[in-house]
C-alpha atoms as a PDB file:
ATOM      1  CA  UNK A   1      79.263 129.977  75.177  1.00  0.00           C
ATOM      2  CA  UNK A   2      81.092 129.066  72.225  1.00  0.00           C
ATOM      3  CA  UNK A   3      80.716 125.354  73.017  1.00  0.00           C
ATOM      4  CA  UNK A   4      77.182 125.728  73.203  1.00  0.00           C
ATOM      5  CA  UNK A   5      77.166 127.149  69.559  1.00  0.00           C
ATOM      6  CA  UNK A   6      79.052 124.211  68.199  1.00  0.00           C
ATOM      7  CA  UNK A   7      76.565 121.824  69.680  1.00  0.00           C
ATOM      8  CA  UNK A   8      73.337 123.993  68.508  1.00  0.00           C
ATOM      9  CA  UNK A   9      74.984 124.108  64.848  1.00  0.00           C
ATOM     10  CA  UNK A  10      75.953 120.376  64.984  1.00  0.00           C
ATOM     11  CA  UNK A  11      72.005 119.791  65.597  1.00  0.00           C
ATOM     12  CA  UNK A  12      71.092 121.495  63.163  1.00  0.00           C
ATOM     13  CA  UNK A  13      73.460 120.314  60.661  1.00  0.00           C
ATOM     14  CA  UNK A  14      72.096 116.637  62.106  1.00  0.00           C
ATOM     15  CA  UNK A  15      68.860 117.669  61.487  1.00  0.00           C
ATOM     16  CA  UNK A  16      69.401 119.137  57.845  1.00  0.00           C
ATOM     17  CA  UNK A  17      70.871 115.426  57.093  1.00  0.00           C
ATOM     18  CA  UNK A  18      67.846 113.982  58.393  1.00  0.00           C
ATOM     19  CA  UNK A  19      65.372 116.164  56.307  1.00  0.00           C
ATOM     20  CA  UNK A  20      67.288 115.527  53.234  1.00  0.00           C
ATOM     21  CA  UNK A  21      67.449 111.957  53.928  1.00  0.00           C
ATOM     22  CA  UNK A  22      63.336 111.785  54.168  1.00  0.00           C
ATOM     23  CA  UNK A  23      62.972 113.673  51.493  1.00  0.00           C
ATOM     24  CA  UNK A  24      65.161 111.637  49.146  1.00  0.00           C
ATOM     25  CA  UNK A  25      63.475 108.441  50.919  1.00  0.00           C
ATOM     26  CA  UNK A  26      59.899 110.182  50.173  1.00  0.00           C
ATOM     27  CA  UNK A  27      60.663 110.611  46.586  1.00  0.00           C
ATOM     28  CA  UNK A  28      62.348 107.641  45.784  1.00  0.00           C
ATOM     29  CA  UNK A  29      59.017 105.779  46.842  1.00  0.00           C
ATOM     30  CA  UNK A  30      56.867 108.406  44.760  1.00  0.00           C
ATOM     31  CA  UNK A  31      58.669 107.735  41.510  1.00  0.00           C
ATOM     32  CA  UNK A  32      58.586 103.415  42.695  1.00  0.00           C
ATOM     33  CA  UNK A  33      54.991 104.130  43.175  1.00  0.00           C
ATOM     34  CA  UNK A  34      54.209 105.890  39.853  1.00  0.00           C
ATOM     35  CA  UNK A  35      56.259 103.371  37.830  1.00  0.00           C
ATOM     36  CA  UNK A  36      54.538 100.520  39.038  1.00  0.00           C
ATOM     37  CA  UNK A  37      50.866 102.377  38.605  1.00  0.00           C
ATOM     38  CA  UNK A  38      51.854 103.252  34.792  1.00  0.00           C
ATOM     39  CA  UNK A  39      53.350  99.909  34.651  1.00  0.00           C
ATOM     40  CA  UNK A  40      49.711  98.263  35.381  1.00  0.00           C
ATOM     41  CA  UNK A  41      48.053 100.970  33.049  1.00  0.00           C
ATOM     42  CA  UNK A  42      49.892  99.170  30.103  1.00  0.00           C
ATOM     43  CA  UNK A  43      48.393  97.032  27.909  1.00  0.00           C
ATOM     44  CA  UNK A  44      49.603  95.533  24.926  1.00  0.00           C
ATOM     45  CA  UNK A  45      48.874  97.329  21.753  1.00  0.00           C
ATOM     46  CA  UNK A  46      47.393  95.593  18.844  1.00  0.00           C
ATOM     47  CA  UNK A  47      48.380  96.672  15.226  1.00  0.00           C
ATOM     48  CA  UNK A  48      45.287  97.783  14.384  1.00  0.00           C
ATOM     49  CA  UNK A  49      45.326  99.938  17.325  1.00  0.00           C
ATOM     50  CA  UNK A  50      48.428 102.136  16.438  1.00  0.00           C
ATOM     51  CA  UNK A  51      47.088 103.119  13.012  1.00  0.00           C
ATOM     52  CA  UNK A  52      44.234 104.576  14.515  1.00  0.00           C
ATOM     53  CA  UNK A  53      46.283 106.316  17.434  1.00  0.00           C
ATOM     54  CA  UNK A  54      48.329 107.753  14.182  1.00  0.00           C
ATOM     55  CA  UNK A  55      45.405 108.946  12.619  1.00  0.00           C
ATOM     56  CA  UNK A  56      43.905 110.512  15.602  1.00  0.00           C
ATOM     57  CA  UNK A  57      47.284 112.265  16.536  1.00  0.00           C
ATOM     58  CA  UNK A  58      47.997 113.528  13.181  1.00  0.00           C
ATOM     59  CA  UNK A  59      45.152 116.361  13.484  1.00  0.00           C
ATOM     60  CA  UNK A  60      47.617 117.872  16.136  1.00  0.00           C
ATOM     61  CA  UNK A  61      50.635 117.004  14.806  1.00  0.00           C
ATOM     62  CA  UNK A  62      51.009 120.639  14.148  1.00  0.00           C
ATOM     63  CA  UNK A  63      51.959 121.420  17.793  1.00  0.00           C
ATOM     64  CA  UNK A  64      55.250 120.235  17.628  1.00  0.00           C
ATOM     65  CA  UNK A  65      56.764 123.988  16.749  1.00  0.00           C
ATOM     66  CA  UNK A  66      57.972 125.980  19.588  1.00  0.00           C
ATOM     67  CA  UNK A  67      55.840 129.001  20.455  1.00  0.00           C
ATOM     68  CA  UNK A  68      56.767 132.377  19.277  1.00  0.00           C
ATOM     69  CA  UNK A  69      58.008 134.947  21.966  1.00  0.00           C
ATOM     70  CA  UNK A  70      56.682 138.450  20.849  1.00  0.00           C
ATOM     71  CA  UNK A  71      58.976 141.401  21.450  1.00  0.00           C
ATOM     72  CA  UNK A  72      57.948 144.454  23.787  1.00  0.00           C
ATOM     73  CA  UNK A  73      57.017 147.096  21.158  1.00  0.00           C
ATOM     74  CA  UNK A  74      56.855 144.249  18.357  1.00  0.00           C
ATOM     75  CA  UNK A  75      54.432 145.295  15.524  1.00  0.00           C
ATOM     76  CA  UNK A  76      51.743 142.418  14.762  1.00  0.00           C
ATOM     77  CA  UNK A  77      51.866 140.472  11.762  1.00  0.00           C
ATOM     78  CA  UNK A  78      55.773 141.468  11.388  1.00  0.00           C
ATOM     79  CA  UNK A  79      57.856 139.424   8.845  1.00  0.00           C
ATOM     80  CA  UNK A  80      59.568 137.215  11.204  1.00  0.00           C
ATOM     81  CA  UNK A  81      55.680 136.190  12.555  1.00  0.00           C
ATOM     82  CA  UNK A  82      54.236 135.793   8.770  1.00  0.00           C
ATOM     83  CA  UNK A  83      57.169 133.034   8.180  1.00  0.00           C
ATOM     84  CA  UNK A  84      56.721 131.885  11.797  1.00  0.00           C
ATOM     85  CA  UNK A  85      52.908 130.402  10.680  1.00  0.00           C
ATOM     86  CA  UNK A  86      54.272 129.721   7.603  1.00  0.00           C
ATOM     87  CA  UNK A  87      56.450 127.330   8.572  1.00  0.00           C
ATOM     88  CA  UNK A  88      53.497 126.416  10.830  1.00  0.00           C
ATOM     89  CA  UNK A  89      51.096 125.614   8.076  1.00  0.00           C
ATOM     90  CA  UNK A  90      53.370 124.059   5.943  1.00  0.00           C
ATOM     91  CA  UNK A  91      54.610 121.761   7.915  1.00  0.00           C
ATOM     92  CA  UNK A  92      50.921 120.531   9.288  1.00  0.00           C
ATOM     93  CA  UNK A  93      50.041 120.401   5.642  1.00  0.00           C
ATOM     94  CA  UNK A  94      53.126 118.490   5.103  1.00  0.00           C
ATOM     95  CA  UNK A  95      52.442 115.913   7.931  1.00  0.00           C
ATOM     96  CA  UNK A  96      48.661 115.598   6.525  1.00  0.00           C
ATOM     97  CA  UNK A  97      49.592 114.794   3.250  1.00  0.00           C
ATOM     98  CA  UNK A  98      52.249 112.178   3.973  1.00  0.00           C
ATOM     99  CA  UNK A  99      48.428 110.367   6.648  1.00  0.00           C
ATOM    100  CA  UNK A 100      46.705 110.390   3.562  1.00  0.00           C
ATOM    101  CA  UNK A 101      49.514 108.529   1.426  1.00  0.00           C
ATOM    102  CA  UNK A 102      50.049 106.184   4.599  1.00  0.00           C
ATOM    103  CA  UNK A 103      46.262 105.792   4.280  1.00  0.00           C
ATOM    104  CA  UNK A 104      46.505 104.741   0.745  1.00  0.00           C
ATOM    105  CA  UNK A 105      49.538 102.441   1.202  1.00  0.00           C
ATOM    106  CA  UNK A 106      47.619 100.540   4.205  1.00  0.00           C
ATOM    107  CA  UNK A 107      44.587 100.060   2.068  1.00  0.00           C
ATOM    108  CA  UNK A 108      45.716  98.754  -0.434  1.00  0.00           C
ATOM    109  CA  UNK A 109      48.372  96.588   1.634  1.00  0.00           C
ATOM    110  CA  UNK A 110      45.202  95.335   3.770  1.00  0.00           C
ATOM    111  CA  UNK A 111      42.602  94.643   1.306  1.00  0.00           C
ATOM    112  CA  UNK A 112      41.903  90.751   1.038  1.00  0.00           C
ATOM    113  CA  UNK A 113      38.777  89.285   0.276  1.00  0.00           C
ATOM    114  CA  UNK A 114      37.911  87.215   3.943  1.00  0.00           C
ATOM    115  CA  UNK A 115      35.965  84.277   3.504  1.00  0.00           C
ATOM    116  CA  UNK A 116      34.151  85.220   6.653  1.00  0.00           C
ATOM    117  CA  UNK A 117      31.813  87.652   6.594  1.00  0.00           C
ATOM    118  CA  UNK A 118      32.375  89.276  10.142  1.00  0.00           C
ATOM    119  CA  UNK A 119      36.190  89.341   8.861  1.00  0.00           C
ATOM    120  CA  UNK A 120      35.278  91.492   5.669  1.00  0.00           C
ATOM    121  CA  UNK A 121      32.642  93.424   7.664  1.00  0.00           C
ATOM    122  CA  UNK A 122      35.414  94.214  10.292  1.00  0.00           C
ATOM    123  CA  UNK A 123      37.982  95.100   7.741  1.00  0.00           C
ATOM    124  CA  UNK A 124      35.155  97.520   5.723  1.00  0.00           C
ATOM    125  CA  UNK A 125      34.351  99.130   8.843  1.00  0.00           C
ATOM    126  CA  UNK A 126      37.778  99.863  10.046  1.00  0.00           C
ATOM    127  CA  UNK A 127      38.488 101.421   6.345  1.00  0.00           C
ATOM    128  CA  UNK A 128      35.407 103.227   6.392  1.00  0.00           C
ATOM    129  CA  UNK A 129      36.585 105.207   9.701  1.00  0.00           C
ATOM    130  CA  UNK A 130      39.925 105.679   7.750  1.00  0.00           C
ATOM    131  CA  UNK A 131      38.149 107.241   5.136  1.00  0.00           C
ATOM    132  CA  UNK A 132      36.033 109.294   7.003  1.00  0.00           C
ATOM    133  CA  UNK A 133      39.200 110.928   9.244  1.00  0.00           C
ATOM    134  CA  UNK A 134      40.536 111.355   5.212  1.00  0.00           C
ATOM    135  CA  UNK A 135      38.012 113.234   4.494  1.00  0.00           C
ATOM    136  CA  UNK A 136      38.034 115.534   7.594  1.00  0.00           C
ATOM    137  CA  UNK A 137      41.890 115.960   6.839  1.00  0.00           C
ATOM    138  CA  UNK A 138      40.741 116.715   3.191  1.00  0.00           C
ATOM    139  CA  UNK A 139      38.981 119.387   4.685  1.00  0.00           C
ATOM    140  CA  UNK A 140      41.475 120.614   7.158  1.00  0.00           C
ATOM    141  CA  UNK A 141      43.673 120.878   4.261  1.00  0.00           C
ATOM    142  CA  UNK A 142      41.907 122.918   2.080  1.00  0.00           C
ATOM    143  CA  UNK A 143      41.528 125.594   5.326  1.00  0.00           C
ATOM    144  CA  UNK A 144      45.576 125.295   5.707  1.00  0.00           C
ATOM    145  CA  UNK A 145      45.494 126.448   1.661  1.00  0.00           C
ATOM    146  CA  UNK A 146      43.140 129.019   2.309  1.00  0.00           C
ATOM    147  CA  UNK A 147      45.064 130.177   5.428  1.00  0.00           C
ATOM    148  CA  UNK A 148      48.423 130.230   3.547  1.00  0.00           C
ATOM    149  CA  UNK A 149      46.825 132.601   1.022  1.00  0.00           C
ATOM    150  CA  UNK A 150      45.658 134.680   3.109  1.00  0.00           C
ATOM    151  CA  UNK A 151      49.021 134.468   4.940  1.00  0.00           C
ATOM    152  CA  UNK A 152      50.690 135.276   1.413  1.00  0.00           C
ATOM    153  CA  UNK A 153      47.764 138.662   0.430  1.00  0.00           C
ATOM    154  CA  UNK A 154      48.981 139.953   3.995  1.00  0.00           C
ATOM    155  CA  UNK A 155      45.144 139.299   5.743  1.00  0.00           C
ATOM    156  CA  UNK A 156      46.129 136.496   7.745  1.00  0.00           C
ATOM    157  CA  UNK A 157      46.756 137.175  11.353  1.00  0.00           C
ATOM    158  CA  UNK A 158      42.920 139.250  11.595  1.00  0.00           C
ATOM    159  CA  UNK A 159      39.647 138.624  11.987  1.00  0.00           C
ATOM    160  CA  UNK A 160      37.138 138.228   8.980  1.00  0.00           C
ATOM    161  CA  UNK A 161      34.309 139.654  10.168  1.00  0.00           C
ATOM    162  CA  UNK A 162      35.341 142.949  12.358  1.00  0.00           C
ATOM    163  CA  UNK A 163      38.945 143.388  11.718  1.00  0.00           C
ATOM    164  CA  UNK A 164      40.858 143.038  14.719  1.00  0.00           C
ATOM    165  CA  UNK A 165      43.845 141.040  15.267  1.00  0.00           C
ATOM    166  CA  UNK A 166      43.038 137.447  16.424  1.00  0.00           C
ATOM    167  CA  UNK A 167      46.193 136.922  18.256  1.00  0.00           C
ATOM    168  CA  UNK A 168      49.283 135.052  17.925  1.00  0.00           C
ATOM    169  CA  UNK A 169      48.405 132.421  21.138  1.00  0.00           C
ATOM    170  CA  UNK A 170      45.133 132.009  19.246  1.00  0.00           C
ATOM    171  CA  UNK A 171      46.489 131.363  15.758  1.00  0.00           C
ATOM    172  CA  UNK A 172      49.557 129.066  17.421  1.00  0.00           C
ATOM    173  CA  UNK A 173      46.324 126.557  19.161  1.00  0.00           C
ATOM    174  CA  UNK A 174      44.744 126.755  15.753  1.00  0.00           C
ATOM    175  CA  UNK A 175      46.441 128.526  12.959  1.00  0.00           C
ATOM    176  CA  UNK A 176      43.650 128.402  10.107  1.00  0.00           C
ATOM    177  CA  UNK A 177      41.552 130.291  12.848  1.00  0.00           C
ATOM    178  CA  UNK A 178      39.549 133.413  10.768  1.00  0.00           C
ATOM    179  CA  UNK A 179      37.944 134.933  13.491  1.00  0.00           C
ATOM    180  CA  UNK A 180      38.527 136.313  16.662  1.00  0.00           C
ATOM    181  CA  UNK A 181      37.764 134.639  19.799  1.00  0.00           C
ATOM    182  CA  UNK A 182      34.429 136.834  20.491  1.00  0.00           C
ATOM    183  CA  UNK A 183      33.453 136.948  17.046  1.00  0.00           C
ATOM    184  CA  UNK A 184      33.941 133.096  17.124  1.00  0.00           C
ATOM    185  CA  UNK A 185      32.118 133.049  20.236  1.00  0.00           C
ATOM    186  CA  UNK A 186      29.238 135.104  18.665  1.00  0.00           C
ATOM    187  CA  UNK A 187      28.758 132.902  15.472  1.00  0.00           C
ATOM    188  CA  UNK A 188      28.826 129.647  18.101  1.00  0.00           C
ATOM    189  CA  UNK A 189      25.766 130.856  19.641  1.00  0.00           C
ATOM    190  CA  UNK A 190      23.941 132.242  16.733  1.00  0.00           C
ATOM    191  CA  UNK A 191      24.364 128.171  15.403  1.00  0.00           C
ATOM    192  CA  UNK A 192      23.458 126.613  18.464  1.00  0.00           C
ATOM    193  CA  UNK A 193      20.088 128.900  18.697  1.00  0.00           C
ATOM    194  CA  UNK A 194      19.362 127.995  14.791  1.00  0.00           C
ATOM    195  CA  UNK A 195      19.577 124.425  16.029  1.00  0.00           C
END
């Protein structure tokens, strides 16, 4: 009997090997196979290109903070989660600020007076669209302003129109959120039946 136990074990330990061995097989040829399928995706990225990827990221730049992990019994809108969105705001106003100086700098860097008209129409087009995300970001930034005095009077964190607490998830996927997601909800509707 005990032979018999050695040999059953031995098969199994064979077998083991073998299922590792697939497995390592199988994954090695994923990971070939998903290199050479991103490696297609790639194209080459022209300079005018990345400073509109730049633009379009910085709007979410502000997602680079790591989340805040409430405690069990944790009172809402405590000290430690005022500076938390502080630092939040801050830095997004921070990041928006230093787009619109880049903005500035790359204007005035780019401007030339093309002979061809297609060439200046090109170049007055591409500023235009600069402009135009500018101007959202002007906007965004005056929200972050009115968000960090609101944060500062102690009525940040709650919702304008009934009161309640918005939520800390809510406020960390948008942080110059006013409202609460069913009063939000509400007002959505009311504008798309006036439209």
């Amino acid at each position: 009997m005990p032979a018999k136990k050695k040999t059953v074990a031995k098969k199994k330990a064979v077998a083991k090997k073998k299922v590792v061995a697939k497995k390592k097989v199988v994954a090695k040829k994923k990971s070939v196979a998903v290199k050479k399928k991103t490696e297609s995706r790639k194209k080459p990225v022209t300079q005018k290109k990345v400073s509109s990827a730049k633009s379009n990221r910085s709007n979410n730049d502000f997602s680079t903070f790591t989340p805040y992990e409430t405690q069990k019994g944790e009172e809402y809108m405590n000290e430690v989660q005022l500076e938390h969105f502080n630092s939040i705001l801050n830095s997004w106003k921070q990041e928006l600020m230093m787009e619109v100086d880049r903005t500035v700098h790359h204007m005035q860097d780019e401007a030339a007076n093309f002979p061809d008209p297609n060439d200046r129409a090109s170049q007055e087009s591409e500023f235009a669209m600069e402009l135009r995300a500018r101007d959202r970001e002007r906007k965004l930034i005056k929200k972050i302003d009115e968000s960090i005095t609101m944060l500062e009077s102690g009525d940040y964190g709650y919702c304008e129109q009934c009161g309640i607490e918005i939520g800390i998830r809510r406020l960390e996927a948008r942080p110059t959120a006013n409202l609460c997601i069913d009063c939000k909800s509400l007002d959505e509707i009311m504008e798309k039946s006036r439209s």
